[in-house]
C-alpha atoms as a PDB file:
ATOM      1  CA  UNK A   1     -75.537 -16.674-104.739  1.00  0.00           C
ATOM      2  CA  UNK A   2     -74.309 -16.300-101.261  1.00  0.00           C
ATOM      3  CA  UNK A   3     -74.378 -13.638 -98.977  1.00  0.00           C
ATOM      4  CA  UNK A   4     -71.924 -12.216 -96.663  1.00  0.00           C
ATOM      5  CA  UNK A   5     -73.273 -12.664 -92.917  1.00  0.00           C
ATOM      6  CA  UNK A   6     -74.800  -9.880 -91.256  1.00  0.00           C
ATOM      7  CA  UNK A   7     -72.310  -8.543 -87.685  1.00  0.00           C
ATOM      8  CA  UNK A   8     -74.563  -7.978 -85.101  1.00  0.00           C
ATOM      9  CA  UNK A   9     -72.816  -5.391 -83.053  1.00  0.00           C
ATOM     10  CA  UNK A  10     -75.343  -5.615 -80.214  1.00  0.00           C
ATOM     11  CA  UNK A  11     -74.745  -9.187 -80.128  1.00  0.00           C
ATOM     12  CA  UNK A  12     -71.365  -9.328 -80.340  1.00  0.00           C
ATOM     13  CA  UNK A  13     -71.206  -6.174 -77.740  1.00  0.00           C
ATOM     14  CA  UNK A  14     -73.090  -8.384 -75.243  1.00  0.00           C
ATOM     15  CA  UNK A  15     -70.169 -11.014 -75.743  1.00  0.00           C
ATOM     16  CA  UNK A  16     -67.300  -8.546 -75.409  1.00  0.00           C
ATOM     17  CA  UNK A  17     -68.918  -7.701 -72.172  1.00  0.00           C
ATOM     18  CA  UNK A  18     -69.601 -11.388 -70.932  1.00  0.00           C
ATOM     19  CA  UNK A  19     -65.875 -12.286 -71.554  1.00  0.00           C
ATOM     20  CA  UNK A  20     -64.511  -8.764 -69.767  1.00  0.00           C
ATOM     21  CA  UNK A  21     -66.575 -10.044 -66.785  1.00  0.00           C
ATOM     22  CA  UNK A  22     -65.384 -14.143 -67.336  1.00  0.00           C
ATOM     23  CA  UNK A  23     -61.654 -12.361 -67.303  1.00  0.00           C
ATOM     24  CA  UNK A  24     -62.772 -10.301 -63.755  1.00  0.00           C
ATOM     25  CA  UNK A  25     -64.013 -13.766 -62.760  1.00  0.00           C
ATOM     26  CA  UNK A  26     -60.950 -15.129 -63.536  1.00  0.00           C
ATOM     27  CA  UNK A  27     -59.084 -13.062 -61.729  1.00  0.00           C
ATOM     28  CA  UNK A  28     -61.902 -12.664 -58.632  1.00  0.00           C
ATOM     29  CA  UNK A  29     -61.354 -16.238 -58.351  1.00  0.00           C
ATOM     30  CA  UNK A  30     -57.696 -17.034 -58.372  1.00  0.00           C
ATOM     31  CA  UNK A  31     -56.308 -13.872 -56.759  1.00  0.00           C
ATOM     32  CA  UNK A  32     -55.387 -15.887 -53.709  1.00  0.00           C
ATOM     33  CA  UNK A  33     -54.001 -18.458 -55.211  1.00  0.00           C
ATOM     34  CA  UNK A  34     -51.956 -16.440 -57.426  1.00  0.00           C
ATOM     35  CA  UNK A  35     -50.490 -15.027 -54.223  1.00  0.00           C
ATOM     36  CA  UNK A  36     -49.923 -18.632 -52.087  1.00  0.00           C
ATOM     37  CA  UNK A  37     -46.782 -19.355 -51.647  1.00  0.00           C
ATOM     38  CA  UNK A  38     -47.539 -23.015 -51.481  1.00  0.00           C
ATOM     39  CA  UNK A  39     -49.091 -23.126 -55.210  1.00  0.00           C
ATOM     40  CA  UNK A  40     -46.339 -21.796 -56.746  1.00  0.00           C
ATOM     41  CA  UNK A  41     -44.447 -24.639 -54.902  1.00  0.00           C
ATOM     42  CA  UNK A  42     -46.672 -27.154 -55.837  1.00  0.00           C
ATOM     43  CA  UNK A  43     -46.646 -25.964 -59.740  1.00  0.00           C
ATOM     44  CA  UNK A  44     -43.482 -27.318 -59.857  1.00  0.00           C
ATOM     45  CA  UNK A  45     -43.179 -30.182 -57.551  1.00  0.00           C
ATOM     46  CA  UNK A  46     -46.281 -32.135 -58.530  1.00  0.00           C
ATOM     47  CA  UNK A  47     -46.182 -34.894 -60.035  1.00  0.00           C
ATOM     48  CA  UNK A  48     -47.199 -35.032 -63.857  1.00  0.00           C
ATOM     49  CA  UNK A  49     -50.329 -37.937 -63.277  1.00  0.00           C
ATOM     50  CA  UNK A  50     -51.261 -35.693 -60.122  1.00  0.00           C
ATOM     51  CA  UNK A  51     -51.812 -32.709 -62.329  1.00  0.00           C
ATOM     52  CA  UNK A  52     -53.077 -34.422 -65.508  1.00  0.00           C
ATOM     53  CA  UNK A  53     -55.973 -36.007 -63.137  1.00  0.00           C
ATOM     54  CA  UNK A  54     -56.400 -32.305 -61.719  1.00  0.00           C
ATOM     55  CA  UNK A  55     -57.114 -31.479 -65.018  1.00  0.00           C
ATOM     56  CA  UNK A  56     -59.156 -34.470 -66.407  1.00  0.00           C
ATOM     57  CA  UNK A  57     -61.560 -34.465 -63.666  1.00  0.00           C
ATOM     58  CA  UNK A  58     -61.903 -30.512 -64.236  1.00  0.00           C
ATOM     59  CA  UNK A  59     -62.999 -30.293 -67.465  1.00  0.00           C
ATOM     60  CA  UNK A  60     -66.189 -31.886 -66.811  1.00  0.00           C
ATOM     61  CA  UNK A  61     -66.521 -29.848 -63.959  1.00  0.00           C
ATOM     62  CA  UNK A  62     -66.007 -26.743 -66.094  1.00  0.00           C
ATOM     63  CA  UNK A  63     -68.353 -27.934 -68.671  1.00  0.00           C
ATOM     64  CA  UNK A  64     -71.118 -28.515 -66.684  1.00  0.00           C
ATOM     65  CA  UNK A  65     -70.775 -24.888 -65.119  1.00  0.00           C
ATOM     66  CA  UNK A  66     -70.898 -23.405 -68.420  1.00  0.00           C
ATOM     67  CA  UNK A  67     -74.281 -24.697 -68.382  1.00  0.00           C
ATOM     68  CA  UNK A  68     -75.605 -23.989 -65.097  1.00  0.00           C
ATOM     69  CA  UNK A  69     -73.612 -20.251 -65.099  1.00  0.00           C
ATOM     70  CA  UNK A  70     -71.793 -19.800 -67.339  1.00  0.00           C
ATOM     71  CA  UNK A  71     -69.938 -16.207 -68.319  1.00  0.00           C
ATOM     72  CA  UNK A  72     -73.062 -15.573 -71.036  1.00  0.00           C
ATOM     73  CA  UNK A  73     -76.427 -17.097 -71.609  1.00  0.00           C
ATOM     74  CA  UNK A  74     -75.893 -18.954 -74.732  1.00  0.00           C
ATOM     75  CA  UNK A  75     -76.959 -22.331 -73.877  1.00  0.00           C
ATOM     76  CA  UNK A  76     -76.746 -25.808 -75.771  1.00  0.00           C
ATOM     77  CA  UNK A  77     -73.847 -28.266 -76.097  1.00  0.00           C
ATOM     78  CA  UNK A  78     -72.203 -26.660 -78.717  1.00  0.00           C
ATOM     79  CA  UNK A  79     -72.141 -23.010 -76.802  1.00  0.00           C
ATOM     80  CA  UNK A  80     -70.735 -24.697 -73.759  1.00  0.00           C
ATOM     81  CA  UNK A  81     -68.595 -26.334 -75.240  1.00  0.00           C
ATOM     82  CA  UNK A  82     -67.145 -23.489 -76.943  1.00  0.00           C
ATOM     83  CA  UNK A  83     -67.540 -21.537 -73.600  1.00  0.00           C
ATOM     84  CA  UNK A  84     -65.813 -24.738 -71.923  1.00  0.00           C
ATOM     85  CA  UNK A  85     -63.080 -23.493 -74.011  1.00  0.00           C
ATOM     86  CA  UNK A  86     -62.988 -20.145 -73.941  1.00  0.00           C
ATOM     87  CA  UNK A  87     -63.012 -20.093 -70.107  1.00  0.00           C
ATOM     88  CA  UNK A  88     -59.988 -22.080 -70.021  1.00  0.00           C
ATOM     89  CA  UNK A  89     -58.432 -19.834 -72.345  1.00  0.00           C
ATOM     90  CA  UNK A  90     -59.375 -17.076 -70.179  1.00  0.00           C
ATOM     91  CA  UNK A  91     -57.617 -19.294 -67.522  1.00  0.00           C
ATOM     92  CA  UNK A  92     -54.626 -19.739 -69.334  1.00  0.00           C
ATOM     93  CA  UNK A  93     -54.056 -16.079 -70.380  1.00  0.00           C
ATOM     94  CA  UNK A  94     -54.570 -14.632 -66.495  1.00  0.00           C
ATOM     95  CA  UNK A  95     -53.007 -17.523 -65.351  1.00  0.00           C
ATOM     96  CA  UNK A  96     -49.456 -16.546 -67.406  1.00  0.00           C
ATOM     97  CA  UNK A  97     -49.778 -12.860 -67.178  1.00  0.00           C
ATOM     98  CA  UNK A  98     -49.867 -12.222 -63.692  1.00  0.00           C
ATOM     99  CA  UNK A  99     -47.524 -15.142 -63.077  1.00  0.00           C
ATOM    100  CA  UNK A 100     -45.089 -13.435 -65.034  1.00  0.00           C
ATOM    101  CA  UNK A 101     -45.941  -9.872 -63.437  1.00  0.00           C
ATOM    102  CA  UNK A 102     -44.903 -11.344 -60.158  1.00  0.00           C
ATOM    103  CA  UNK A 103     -41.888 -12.715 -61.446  1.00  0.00           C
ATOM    104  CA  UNK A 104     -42.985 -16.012 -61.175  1.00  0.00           C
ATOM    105  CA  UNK A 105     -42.364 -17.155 -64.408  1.00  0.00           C
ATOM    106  CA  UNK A 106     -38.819 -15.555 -65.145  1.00  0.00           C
ATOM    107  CA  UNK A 107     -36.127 -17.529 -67.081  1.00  0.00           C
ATOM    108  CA  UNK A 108     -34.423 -19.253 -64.316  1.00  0.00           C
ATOM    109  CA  UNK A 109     -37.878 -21.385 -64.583  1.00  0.00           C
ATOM    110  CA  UNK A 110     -37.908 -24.256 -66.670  1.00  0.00           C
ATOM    111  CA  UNK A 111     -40.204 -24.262 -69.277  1.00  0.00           C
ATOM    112  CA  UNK A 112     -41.812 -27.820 -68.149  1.00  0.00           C
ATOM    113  CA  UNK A 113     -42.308 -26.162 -64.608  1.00  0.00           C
ATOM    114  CA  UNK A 114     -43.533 -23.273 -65.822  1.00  0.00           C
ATOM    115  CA  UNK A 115     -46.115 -24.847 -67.591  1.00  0.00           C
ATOM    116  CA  UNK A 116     -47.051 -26.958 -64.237  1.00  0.00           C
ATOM    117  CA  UNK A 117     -47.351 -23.845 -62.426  1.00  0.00           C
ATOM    118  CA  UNK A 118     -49.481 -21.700 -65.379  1.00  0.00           C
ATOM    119  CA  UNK A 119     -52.152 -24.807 -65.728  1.00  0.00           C
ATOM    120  CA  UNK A 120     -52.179 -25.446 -61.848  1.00  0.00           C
ATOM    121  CA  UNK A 121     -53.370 -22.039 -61.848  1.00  0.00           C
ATOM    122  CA  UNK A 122     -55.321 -21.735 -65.102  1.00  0.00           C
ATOM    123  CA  UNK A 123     -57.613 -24.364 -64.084  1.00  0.00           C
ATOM    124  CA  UNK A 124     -59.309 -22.536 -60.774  1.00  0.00           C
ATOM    125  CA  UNK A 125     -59.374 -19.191 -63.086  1.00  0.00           C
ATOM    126  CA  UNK A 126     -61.505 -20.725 -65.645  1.00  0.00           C
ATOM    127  CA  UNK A 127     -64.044 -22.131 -63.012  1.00  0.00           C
ATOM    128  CA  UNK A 128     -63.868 -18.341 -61.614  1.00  0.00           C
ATOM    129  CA  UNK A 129     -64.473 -17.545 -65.793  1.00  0.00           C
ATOM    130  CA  UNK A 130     -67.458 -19.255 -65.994  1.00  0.00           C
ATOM    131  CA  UNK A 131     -68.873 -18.016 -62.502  1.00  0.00           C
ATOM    132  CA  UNK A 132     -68.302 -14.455 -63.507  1.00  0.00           C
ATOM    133  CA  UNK A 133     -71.734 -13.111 -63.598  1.00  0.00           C
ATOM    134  CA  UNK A 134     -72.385 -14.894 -60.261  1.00  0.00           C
ATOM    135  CA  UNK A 135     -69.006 -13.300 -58.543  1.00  0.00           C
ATOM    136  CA  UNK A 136     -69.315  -9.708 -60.079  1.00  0.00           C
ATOM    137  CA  UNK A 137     -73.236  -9.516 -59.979  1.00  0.00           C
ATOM    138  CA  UNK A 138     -74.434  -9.572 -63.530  1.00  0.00           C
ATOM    139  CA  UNK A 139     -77.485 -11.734 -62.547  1.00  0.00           C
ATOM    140  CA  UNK A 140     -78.779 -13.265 -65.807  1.00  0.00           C
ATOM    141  CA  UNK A 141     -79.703 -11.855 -69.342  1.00  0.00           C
ATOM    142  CA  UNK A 142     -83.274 -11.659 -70.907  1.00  0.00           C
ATOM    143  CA  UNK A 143     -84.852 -14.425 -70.976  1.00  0.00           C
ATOM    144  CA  UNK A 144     -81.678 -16.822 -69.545  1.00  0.00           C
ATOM    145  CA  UNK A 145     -83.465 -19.044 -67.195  1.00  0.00           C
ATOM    146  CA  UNK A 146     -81.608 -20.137 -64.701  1.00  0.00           C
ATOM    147  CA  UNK A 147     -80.707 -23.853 -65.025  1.00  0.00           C
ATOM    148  CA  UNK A 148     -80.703 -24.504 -61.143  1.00  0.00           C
ATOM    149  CA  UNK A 149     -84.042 -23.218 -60.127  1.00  0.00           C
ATOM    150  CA  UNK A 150     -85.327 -26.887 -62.352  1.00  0.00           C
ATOM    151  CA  UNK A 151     -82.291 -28.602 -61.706  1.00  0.00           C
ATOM    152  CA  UNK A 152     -82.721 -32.270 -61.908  1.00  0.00           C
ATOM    153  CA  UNK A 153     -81.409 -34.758 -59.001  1.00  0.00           C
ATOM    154  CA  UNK A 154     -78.379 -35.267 -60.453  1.00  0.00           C
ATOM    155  CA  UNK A 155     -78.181 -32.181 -61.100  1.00  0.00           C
ATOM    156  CA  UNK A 156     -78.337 -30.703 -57.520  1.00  0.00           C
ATOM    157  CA  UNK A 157     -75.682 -33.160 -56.785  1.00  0.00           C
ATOM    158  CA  UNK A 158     -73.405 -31.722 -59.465  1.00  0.00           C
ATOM    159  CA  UNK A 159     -73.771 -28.052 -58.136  1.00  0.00           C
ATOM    160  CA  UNK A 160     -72.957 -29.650 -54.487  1.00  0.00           C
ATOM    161  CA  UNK A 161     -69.848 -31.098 -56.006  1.00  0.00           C
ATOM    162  CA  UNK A 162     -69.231 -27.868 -58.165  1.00  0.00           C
ATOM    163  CA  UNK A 163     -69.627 -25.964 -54.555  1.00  0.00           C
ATOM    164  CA  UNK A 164     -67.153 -27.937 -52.680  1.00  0.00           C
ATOM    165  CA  UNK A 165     -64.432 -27.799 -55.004  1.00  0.00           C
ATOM    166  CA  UNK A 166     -65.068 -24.063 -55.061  1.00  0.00           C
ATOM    167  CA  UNK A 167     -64.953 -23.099 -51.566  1.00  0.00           C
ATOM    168  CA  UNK A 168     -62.379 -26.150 -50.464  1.00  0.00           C
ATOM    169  CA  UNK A 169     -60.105 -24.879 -53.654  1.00  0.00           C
ATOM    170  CA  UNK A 170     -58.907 -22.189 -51.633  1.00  0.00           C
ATOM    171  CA  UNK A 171     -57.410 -23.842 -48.280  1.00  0.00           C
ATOM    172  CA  UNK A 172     -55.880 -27.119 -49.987  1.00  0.00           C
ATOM    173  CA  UNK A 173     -52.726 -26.163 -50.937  1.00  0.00           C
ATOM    174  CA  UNK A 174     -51.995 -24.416 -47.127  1.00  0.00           C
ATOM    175  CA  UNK A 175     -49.930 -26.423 -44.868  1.00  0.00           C
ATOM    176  CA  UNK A 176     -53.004 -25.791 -41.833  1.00  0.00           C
ATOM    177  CA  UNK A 177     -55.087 -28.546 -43.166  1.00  0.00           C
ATOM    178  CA  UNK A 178     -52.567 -31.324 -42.369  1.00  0.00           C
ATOM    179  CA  UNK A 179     -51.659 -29.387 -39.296  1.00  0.00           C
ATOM    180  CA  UNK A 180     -55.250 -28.634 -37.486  1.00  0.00           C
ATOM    181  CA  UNK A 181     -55.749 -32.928 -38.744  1.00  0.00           C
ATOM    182  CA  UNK A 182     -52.543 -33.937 -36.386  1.00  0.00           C
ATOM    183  CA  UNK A 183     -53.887 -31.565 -33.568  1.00  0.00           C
ATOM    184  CA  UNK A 184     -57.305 -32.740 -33.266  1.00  0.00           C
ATOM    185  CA  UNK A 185     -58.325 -35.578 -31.191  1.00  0.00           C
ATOM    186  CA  UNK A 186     -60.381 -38.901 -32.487  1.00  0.00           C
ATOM    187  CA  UNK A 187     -63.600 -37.257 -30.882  1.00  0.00           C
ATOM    188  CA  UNK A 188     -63.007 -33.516 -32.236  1.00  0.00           C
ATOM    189  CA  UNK A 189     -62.960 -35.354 -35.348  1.00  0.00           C
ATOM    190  CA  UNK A 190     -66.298 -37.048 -34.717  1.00  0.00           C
ATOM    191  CA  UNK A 191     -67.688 -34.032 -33.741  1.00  0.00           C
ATOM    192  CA  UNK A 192     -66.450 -31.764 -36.588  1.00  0.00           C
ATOM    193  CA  UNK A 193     -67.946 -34.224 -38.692  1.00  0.00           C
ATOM    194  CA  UNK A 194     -71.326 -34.191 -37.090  1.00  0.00           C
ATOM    195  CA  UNK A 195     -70.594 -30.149 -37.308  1.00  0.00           C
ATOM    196  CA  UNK A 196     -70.720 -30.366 -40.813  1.00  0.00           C
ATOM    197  CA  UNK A 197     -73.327 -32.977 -41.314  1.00  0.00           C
ATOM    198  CA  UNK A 198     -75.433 -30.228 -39.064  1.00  0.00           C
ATOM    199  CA  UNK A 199     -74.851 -27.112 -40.997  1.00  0.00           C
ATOM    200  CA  UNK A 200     -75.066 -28.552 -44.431  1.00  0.00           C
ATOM    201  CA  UNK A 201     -78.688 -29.654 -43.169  1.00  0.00           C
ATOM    202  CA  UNK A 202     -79.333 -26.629 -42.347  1.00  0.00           C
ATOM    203  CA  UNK A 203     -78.518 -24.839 -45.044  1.00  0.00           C
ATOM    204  CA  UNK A 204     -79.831 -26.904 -47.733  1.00  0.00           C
ATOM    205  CA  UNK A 205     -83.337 -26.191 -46.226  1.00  0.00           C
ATOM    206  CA  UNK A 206     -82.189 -22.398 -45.948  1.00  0.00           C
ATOM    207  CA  UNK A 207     -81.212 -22.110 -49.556  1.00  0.00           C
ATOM    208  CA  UNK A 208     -83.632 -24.243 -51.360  1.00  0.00           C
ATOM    209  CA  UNK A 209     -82.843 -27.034 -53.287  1.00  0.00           C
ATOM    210  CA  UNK A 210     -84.693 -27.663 -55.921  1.00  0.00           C
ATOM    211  CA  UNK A 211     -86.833 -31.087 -55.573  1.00  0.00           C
ATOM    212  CA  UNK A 212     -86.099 -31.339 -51.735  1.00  0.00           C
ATOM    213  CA  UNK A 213     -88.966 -32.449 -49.565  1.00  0.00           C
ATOM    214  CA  UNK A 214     -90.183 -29.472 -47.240  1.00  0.00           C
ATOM    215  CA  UNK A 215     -89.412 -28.932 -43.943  1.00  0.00           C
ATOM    216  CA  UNK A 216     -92.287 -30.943 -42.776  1.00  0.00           C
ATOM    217  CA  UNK A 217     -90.267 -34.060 -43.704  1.00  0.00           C
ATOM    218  CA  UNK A 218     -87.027 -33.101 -43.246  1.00  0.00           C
ATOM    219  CA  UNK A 219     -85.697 -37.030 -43.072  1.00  0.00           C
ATOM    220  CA  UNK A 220     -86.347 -37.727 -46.889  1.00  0.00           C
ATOM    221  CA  UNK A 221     -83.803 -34.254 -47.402  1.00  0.00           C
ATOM    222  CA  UNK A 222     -81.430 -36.025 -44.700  1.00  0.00           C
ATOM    223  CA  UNK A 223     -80.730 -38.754 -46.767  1.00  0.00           C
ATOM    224  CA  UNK A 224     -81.081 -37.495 -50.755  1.00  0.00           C
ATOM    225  CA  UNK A 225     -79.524 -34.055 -49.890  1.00  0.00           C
ATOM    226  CA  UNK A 226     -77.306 -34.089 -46.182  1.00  0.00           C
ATOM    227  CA  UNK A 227     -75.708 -37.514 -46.172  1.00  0.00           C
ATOM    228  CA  UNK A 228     -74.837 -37.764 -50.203  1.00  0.00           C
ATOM    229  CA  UNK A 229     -73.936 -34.449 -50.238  1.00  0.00           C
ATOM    230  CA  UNK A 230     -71.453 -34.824 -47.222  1.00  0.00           C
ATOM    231  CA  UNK A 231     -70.393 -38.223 -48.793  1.00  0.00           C
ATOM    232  CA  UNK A 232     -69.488 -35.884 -52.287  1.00  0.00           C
ATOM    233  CA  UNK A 233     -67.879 -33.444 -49.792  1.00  0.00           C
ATOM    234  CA  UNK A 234     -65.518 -36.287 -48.459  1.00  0.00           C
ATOM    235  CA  UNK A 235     -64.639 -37.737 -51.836  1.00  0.00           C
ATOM    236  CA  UNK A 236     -64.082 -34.202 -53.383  1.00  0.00           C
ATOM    237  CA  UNK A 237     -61.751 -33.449 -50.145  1.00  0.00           C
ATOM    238  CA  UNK A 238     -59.914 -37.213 -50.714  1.00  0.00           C
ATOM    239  CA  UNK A 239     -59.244 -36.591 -53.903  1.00  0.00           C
ATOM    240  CA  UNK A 240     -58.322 -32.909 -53.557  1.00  0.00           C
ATOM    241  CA  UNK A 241     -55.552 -34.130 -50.856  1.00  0.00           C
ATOM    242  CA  UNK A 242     -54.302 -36.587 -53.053  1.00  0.00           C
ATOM    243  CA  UNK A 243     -53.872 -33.657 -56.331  1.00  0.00           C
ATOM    244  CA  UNK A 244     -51.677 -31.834 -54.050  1.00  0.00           C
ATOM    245  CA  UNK A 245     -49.535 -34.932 -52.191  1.00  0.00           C
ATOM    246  CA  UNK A 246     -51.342 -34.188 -48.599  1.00  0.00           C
ATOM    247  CA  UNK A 247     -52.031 -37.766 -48.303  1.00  0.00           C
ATOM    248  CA  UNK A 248     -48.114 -38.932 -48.777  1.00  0.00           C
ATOM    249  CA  UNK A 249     -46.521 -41.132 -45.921  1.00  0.00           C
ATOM    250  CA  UNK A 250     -50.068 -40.309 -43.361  1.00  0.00           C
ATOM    251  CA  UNK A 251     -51.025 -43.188 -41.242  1.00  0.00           C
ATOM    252  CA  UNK A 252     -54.477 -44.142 -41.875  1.00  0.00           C
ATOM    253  CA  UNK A 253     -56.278 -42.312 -38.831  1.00  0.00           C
ATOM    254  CA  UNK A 254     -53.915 -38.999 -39.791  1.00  0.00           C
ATOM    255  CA  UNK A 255     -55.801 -39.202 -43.651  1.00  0.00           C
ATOM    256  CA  UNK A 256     -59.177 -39.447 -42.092  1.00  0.00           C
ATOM    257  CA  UNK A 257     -58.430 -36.452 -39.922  1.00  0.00           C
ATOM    258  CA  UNK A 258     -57.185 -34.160 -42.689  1.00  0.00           C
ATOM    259  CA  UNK A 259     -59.782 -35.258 -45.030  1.00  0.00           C
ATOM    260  CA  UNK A 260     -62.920 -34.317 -42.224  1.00  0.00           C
ATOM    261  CA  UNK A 261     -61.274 -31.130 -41.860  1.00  0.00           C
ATOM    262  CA  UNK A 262     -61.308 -30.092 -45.236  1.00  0.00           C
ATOM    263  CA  UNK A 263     -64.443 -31.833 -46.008  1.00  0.00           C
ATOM    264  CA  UNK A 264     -65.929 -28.888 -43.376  1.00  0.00           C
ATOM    265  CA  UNK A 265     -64.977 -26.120 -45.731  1.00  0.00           C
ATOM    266  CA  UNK A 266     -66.348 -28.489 -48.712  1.00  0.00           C
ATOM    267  CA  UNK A 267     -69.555 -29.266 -47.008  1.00  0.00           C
ATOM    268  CA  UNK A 268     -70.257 -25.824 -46.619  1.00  0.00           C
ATOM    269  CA  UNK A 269     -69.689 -25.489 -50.080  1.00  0.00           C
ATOM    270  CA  UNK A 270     -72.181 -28.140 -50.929  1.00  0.00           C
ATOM    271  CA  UNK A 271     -74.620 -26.464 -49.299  1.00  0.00           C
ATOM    272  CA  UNK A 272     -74.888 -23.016 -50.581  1.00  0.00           C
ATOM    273  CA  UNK A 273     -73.855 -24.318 -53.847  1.00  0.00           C
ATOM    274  CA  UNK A 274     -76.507 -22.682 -55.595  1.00  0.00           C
ATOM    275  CA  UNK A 275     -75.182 -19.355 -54.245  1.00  0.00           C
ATOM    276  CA  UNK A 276     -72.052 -20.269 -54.837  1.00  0.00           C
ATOM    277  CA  UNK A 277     -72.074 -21.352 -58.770  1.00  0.00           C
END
């Protein structure tokens, strides 16, 4: 005969709390973006195979945070999968209500646009979900271990990448990227990118990288930590560009400027990832 499962209030308290805080994350996350001018131009105006690669490429990216954050400790591929989930839900739902609160979503929108400018949203507030208890301070549960203090390799390069999209997220859509590009000369670009080559250094010894060689040999760190994670920094920038039509009609020494200067925000990201995510 079977029996009726047992509710564990505590346990399901803990959750109600973990997805109030992946909603404040949510919000913590996309707040600016929900109040750019430029994204709710782009939520309309890009291109469908611009935003379903936005998307694509993101759901790995939310995945894997679900594991290495995550809104609550359960672990294992089934709980981040369902977390995976349930973060973009969270997305989704902040995404469309304060849209609509800021008239953004009113009927003289059509639906297909609407929809364009809810997941072009939804998709930055479900990262911010699943970095909840990093953004509002919850630290980590009872015996949650942090994933990132024995991260693999690969792994470290995944929170670099996971860093850079976070930080560069926010100055993408803006019109200065292109414009600081066309201002700067061939060897202020150089030099920005040496800038950034510099700091991330830096900082990856500063913050700790699990795996890195100490400081005593900081060449072996130069080339598994600085270079590849300046080369992820570029490629997340390139592609980032390209999501929101930055790239269009540039000459080829006008997309190398625009993508150093936003590879400077993502670098930085890369390298206090681990505070970061």
């Amino acid at each position: 005969m079977s029996t009726a499962p047992v509710l564990d209030l505590a346990r399901e308290k803990t959750y109600a709390a973990s997805l109030a805080r992946a909603f404040g994350g949510a919000l913590i996350f996309v707040f600016p973006l929900l109040m750019t001018m430029e994204m709710w131009a782009f939520g309309m105006a890009m291109e469908p195979v611009r935003l379903i690669a936005f998307v694509v490429l993101a759901l790995p990216l939310i995945y894997g945070l679900s594991d290495y954050a995550g809104f609550n400790a359960q672990r294992g591929w089934r709980n981040n999968l369902f977390n995976t989930l349930t973060a973009l839900a969270v997305g989704f739902a902040t995404a469309t209500a304060f849209l609509a609160l800021f008239g953004l979503l009113g009927p003289e929108v059509a639906p297909g646009d609407a929809i364009s400018r809810i997941t072009l949203q939804a998709v930055p507030a479900a990262i911010g979900a699943n970095l909840a208890r990093r953004l509002l301070g919850a630290g980590v549960y009872e015996g949650d271990e942090r994933d990132e203090d024995t991260a693999s390799y690969f792994g470290e390069l995944f929170l670099m990448a996971a860093g850079a999209v976070v930080l560069a997220f926010n100055v993408v859509p803006t019109e200065e990227i292109v414009l600081i590009g066309y201002q700067m000369a061939a060897w202020q670009i150089l030099l920005l990118a040496l800038l950034s080559i510099a700091l991330l250094h830096a900082l990856v010894f500063s913050v700790g990288f699990a795996g890195q060689h100490d400081a005593g040999r900081p060449g072996a760190a130069l080339f598994q930590f600085t270079f590849v994670g300046y080369a992820i920094a570029l490629l997340t920038s390139l592609f980032m560009l390209w999501v929101f039509g930055r790239l269009d009609g540039q000459t080829p020494s006008a997309i190398v400027a625009t993508t150093v200067v936003l590879a400077f925000p993502a670098s930085l990201g890369a390298a206090v990832a681990r505070l970061l995510v």
